[in-house]
Protein backbone atom coordinates (compact mmCIF):
# COMPACT_ATOMS: atom_id res chain seq x y z
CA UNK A 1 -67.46 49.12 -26.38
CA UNK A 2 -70.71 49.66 -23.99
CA UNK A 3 -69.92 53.27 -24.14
CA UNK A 4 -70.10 53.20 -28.02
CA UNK A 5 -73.07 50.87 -28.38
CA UNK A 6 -74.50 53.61 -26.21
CA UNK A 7 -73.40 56.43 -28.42
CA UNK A 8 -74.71 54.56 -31.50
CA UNK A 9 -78.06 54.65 -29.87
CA UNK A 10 -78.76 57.87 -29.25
CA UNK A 11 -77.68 59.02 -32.69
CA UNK A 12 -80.49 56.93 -33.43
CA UNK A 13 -82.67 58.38 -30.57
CA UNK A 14 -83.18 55.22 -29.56
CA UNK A 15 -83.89 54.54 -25.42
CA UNK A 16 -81.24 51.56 -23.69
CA UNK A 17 -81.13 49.53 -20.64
CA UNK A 18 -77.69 47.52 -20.15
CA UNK A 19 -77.38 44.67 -18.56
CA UNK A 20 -74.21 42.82 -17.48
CA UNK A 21 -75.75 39.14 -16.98
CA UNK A 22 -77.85 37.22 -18.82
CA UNK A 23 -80.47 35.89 -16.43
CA UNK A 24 -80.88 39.90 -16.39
CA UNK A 25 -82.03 39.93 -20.00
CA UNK A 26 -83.98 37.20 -20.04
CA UNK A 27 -86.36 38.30 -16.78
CA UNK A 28 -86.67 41.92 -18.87
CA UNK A 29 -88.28 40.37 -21.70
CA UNK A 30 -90.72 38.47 -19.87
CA UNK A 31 -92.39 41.58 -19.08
CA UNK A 32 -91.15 44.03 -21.33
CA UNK A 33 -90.98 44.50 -25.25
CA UNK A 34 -87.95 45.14 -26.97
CA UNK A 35 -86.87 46.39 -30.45
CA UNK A 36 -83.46 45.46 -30.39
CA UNK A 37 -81.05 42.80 -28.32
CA UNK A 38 -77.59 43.04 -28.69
CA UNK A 39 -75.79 40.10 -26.85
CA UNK A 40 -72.40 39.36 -25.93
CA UNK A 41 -71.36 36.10 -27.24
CA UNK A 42 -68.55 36.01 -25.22
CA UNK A 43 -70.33 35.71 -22.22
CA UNK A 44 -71.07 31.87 -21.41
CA UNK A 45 -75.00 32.08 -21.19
CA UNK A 46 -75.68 33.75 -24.16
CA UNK A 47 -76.25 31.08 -26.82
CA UNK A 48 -79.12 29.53 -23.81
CA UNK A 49 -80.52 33.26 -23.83
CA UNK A 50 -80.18 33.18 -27.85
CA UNK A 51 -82.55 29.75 -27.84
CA UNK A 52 -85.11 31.53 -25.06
CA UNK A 53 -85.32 34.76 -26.80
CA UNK A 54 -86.48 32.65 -30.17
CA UNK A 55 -88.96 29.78 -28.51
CA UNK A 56 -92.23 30.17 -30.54
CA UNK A 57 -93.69 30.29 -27.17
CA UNK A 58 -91.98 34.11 -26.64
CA UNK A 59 -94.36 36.28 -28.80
CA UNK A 60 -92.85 39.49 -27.95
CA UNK A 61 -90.43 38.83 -30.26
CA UNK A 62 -87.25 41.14 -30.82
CA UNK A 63 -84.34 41.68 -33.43
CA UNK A 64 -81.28 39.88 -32.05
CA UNK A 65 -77.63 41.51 -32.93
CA UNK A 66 -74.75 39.24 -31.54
CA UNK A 67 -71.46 40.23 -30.88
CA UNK A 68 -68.91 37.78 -31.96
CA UNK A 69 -64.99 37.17 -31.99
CA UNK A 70 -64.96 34.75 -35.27
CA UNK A 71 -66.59 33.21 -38.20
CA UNK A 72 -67.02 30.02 -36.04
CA UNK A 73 -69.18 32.45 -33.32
CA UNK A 74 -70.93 34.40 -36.46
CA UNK A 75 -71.80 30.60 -38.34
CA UNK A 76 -73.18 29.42 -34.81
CA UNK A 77 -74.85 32.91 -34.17
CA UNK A 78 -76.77 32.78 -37.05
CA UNK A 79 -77.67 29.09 -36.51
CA UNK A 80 -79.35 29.84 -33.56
CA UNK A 81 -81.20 32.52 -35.23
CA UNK A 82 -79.72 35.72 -34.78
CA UNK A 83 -80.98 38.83 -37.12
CA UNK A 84 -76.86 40.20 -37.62
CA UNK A 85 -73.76 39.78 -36.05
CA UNK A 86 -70.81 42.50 -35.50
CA UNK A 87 -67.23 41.39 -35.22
CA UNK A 88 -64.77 42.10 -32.85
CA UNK A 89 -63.35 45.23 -32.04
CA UNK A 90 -66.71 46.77 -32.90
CA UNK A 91 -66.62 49.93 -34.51
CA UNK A 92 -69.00 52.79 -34.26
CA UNK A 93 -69.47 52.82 -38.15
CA UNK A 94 -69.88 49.15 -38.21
CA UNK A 95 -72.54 49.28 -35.38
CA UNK A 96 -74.58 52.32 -36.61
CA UNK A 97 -74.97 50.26 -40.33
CA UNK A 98 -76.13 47.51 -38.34
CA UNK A 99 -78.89 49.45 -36.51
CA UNK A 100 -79.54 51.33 -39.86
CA UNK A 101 -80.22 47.66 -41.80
CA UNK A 102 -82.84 47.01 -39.19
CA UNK A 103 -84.79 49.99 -38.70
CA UNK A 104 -86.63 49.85 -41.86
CA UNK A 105 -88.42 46.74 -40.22
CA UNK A 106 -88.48 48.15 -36.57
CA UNK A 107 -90.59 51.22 -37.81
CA UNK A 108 -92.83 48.78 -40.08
CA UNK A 109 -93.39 46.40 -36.31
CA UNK A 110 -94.08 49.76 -34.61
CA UNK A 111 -96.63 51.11 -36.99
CA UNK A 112 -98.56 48.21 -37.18
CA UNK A 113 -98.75 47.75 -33.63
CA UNK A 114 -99.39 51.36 -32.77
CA UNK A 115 -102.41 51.58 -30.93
CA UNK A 116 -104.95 54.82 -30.88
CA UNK A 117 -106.84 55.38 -27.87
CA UNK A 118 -110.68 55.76 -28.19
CA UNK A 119 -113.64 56.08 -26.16
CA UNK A 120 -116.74 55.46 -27.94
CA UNK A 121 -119.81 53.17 -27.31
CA UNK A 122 -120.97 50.43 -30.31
CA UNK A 123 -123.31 47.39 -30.19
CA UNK A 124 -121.28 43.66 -30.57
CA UNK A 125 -122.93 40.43 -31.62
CA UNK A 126 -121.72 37.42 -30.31
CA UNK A 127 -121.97 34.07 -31.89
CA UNK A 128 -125.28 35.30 -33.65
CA UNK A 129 -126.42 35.63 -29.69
CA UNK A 130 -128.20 38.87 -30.59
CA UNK A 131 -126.30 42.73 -30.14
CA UNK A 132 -125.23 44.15 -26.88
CA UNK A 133 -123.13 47.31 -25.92
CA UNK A 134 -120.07 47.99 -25.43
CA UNK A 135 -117.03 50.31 -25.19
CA UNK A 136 -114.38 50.53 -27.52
CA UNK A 137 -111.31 51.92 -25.98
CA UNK A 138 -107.90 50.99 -28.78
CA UNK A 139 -107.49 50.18 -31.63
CA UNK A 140 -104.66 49.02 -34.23
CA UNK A 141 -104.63 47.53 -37.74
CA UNK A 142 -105.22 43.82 -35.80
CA UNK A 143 -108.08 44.12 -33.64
CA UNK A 144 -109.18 46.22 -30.50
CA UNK A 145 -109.96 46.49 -26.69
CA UNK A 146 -113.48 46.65 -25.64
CA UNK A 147 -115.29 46.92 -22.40
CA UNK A 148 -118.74 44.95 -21.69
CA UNK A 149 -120.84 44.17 -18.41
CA UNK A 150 -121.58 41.00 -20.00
CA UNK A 151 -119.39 38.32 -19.25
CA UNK A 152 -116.81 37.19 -23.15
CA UNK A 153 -115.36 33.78 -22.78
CA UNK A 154 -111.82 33.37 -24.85
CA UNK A 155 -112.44 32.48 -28.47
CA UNK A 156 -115.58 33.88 -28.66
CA UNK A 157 -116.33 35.29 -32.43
CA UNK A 158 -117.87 38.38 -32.40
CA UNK A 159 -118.65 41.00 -35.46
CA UNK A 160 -119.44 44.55 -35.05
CA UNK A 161 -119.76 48.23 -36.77
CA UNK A 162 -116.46 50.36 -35.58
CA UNK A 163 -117.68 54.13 -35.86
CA UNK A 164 -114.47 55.50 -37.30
CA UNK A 165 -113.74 59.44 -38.59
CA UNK A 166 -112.92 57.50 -42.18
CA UNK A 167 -116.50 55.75 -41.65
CA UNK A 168 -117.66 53.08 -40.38
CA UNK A 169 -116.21 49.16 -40.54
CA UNK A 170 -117.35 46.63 -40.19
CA UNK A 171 -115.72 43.75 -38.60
CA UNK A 172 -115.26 39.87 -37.68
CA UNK A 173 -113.17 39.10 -35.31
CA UNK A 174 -112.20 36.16 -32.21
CA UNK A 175 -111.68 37.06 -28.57
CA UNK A 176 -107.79 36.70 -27.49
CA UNK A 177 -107.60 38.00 -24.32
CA UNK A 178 -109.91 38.48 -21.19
CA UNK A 179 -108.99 41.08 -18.53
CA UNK A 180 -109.81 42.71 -15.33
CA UNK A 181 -112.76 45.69 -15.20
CA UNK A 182 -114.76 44.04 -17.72
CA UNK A 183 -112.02 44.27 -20.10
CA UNK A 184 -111.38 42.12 -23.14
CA UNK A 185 -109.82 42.37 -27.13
CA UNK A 186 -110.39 41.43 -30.06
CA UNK A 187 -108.48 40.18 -33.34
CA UNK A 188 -109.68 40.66 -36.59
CA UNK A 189 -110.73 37.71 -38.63
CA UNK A 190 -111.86 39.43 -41.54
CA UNK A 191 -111.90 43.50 -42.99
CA UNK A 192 -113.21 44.20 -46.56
CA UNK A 193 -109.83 45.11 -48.22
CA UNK A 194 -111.54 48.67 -48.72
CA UNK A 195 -111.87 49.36 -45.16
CA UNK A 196 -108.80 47.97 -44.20
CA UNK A 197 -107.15 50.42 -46.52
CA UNK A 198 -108.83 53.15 -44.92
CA UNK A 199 -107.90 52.00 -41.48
CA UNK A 200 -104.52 51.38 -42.09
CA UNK A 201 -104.09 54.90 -43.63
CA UNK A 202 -106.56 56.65 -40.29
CA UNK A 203 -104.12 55.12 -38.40
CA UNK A 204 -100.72 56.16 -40.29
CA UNK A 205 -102.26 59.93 -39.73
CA UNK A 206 -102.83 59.38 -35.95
CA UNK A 207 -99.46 58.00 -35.47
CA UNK A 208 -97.47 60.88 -36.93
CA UNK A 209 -99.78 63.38 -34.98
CA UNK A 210 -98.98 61.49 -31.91
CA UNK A 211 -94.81 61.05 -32.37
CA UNK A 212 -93.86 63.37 -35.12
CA UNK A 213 -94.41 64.21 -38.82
CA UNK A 214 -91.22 62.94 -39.87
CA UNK A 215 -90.60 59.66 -39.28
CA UNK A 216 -87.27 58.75 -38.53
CA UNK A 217 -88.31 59.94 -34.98
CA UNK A 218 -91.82 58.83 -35.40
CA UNK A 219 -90.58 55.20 -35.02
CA UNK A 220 -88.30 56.08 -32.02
CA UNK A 221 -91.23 57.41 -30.00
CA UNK A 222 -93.61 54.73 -31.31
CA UNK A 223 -96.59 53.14 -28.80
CA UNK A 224 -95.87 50.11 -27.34
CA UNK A 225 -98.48 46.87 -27.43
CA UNK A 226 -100.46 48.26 -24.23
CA UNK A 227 -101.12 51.45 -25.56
CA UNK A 228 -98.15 53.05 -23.65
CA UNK A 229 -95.66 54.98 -25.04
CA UNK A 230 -91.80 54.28 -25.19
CA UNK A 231 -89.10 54.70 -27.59
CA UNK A 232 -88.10 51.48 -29.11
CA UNK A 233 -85.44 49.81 -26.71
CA UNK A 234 -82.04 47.94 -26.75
CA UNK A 235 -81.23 45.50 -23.88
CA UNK A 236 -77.23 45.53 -24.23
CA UNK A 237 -75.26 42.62 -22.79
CA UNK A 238 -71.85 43.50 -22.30
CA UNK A 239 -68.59 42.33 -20.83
C-alpha cells in the first residue's frame, strides 16, 4: 500500500516523507508545514496524533486523510476531524480521487500564502508616533516582513504606503511576529477592496512566473510560509 500511496503522489507531482511511527509525524509538523497527512488508523497512536494535528493551538494546519478498516473507524475518523477517509484494501483509483477532491483547496491555501520576495525601502508610522524607514522584504495577500533599526514591540499597529508595480497601497496593519536582525511582520487590518484586488491579482502573476503558467504544477511547486520553496508535502503513516 506505501508503495501505491507513493505512486499516487507523484502522478500528482506531489513531494512525500513516510514515516512508520507516529511520534515521527507529530515532531515533523512542529517544524514543518504540510499539505496533506495520510494516517494509518490501524496503528494504535493515531487517533492521539488525529486530536494533536487539530488543537487550535497547531496553526500550521494540514488536510488529514485516514486510512480505515470499517464504518466504525470511518464514523470515529471523521469525529475526530478528519478531511476523508479511504477504506481498506486501498486502491490506486480510490486514492488518486481522494487527492483530486482536495487539491482544489490545497492550491487555493498555497496561493494565498505564496509569498514574493522584495527589497525596497518605505516610511511606517507607528501608533500615530510620527514616520520612520524601513525595508520591506515579502509580501502575500495577509501582510508582510519588514526590517527597521528601531526597536517594534508585538501588537504594535502600524499603517504605511507599499510601493507596488500595480501602484501604491496603502495599508493598516498589527505587528505578529518579532525576529532576529531587526526583523519583524506585519498583518493587514484593513486594504481598500480596490487595492486588495489589485494585489491579489500582482500576486497571482508573480506566482505563475515563479512555479509555472499552468497551474496544476503551479500548486505543486508553491512557496511555503517562510518564503521558501517546496512542493506541497504528504507525511504517510504506514504499517
Amino acid at each position: 500500500m506505501l508503495c501505491m500511496l507513493s505512486r499516487v503522489m507523484h502522478d500528482f507531482n506531489i513531494g512525500s516523507e513516510v514515516c512508520l511511527q507516529a511520534r515521527s509525524v507529530s515532531d515533523l509538523v512542529k517544524h514543518k508545514k504540510f499539505d496533506l497527512i495520510v494516517l494509518d488508523y490501524a496503528d494504535p497512536d493515531s487517533k492521539a496524533l488525529l486530536l494533536q494535528l487539530r488543537q487550535p493551538s497547531l496553526t500550521m494546519r494540514s488536510h488529514i486523510v485516514a486510512i480505515v478498516n470499517d464504518l466504525a473507524e470511518t464514523k470515529d475518523a471523521f469525529h475526530h476531524k478528519a478531511d476523508m477517509t479511504l477504506q481498506r484494501p486501498v486502491r490506486q483509483e480510490s486514492a488518486a480521487q481522494c487527492i483530486r477532491s482536495l487539491y482544489g483547496t490545497i492550491l487555493q491555501e498555497r496561493r494565498s500564502s505564496f509569498r514574493h520576495a522584495l527589497d525596497a525601502a518605505i516610511k511606517i508610522e507607528i501608533d500615530g508616533k510620527g514616520a520612520m524607514p524601513a525595508t520591506l522584504q515579502n509580501i502575500s495577500e495577509g501582510g508582510v516582513s519588514l526590517r527597521c533599526h528601531d526597536r517594534i514591540e508585538l501588537g504594535a499597529k502600524i499603517s504605511c504606503a507599499l510601493p507596488l508595480p500595480p501602484g501604491i497601497i496603502q495599508v493598516d496593519a498589527k505587528v505578529v511576529w518579532v525576529g532576529r536582525n531587526e526583523q519583524f511582520g506585519v498583518q493587514f487590518s484593513y486594504i481598500a477592496p480596490t487595492d486588495f484586488l489589485k494585489l491579489r491579482t500582482w500576486l497571482s502573476t508573480k506566482f505563475e512566473a515563479k512555479f509555472s503558467s499552468d497551474a496544476f504544477f503551479a500548486a505543486q511547486t508553491a512557496a511555503r510560509v517562510q518564503n521558501q520553496s517546496s512542493p506541497p508535502q504528504l507525511a504517510a503513516l504506514c504499517q
